[in-house]
C-alpha atoms as a PDB file:
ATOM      1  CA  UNK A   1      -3.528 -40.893   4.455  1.00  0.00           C
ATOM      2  CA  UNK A   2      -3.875 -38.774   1.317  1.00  0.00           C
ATOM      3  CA  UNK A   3      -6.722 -36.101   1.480  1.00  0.00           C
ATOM      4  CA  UNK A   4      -8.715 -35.323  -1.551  1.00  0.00           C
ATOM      5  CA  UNK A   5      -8.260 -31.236  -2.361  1.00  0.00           C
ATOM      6  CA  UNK A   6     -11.746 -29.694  -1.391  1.00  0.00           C
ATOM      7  CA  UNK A   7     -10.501 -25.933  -1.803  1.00  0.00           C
ATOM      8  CA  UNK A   8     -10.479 -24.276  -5.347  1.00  0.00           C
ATOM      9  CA  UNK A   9      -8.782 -21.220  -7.089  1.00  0.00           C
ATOM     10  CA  UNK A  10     -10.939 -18.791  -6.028  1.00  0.00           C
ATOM     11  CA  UNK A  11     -11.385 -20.053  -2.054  1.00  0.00           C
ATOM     12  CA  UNK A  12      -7.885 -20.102  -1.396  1.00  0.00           C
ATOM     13  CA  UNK A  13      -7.310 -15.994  -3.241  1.00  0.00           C
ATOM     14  CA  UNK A  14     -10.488 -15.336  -1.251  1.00  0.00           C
ATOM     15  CA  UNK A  15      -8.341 -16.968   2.484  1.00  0.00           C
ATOM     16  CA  UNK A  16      -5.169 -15.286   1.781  1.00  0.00           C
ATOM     17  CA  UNK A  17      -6.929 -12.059   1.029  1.00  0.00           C
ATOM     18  CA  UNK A  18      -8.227 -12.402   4.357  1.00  0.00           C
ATOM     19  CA  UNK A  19      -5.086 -13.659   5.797  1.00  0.00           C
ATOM     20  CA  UNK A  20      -3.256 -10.467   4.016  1.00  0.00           C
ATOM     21  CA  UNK A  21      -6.319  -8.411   5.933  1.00  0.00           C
ATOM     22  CA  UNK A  22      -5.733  -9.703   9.413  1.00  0.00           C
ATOM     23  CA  UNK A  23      -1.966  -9.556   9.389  1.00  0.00           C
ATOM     24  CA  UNK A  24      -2.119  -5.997   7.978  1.00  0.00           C
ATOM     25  CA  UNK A  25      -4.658  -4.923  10.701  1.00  0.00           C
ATOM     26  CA  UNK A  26      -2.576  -6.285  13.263  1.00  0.00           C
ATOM     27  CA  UNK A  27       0.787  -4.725  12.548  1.00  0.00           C
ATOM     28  CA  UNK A  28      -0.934  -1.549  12.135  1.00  0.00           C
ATOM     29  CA  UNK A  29      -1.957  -1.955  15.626  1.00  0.00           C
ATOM     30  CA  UNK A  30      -5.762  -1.646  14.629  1.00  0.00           C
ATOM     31  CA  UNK A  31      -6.397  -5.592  16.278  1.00  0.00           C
ATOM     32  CA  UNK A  32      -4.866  -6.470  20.241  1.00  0.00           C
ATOM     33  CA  UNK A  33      -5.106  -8.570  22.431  1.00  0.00           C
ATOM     34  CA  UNK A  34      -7.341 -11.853  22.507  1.00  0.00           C
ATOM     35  CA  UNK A  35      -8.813 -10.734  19.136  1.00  0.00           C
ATOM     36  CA  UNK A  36      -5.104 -10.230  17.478  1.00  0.00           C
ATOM     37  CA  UNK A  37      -4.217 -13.588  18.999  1.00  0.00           C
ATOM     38  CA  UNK A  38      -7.585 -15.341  17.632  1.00  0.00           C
ATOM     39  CA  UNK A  39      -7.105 -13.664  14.495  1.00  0.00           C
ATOM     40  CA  UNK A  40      -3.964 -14.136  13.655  1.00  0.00           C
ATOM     41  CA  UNK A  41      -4.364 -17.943  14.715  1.00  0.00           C
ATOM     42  CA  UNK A  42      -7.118 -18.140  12.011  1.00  0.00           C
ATOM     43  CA  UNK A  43      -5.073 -16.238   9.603  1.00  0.00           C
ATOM     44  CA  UNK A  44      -2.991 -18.772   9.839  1.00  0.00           C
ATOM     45  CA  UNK A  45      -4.940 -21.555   9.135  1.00  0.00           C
ATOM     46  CA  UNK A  46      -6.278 -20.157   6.181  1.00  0.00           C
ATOM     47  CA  UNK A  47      -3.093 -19.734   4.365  1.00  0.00           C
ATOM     48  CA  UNK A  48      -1.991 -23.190   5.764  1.00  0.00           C
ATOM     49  CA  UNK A  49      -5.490 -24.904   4.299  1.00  0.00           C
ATOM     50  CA  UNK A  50      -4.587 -22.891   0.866  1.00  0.00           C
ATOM     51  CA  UNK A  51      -1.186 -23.831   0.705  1.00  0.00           C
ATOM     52  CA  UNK A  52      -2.398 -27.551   1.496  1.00  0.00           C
ATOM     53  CA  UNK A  53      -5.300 -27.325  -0.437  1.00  0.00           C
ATOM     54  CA  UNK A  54      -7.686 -29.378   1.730  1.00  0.00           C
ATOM     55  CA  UNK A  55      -9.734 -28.125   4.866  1.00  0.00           C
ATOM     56  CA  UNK A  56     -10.696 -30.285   7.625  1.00  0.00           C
ATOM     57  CA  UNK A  57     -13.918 -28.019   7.969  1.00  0.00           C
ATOM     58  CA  UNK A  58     -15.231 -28.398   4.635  1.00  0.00           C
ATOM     59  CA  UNK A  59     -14.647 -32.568   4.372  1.00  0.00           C
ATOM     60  CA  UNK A  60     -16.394 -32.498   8.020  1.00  0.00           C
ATOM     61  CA  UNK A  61     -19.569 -30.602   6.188  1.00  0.00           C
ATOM     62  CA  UNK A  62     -19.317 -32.382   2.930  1.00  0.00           C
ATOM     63  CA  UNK A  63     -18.311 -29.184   1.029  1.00  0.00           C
ATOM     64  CA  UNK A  64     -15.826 -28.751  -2.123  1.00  0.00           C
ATOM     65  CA  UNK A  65     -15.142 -25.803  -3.956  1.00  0.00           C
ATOM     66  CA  UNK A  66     -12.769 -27.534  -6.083  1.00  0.00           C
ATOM     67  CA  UNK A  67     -14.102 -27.428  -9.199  1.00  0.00           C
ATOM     68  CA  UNK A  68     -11.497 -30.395 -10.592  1.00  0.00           C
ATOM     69  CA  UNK A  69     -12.431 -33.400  -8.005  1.00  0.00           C
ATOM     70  CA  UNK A  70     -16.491 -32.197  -7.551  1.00  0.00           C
ATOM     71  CA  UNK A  71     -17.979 -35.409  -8.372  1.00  0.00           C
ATOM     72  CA  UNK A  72     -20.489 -34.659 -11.833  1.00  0.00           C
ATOM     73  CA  UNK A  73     -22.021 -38.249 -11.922  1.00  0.00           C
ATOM     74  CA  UNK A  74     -25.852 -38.622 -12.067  1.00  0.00           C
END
């Protein structure tokens, strides 16, 4: 099953911005515990859904920031 890219340019800078954030707060000790662990987990996601290109969350909710498959018919 092939899944149509729903993330664009600026949506997946924007997750591993966030991504960079999380990790850097957590080797800097500044995030432990249960909210490191949660954290990190979604950290993780969002690079994987950038790398990928597609998120299960957004196809779910009918969302698409992908500028090149957003459907422009009438």
């Amino acid at each position: 099953m092939i899944m149509k890219k729903n993330i664009g340019s600026a949506d997946k800078i924007i997750r591993i911005l966030v991504a960079v954030i999380i990790a850097g707060l957590y080797f800097a000790n500044l995030i432990t515990g249960t909210t490191a662990i949660i954290l990190l987990v979604l950290a993780v996601v969002f690079v994987l859904t950038s790398l990928v290109g597609t998120c299960p969350i957004y196809m779910a909710l009918g969302l698409n920031s992908n500028k090149k498959t957003i459907n422009t018919h009438v």
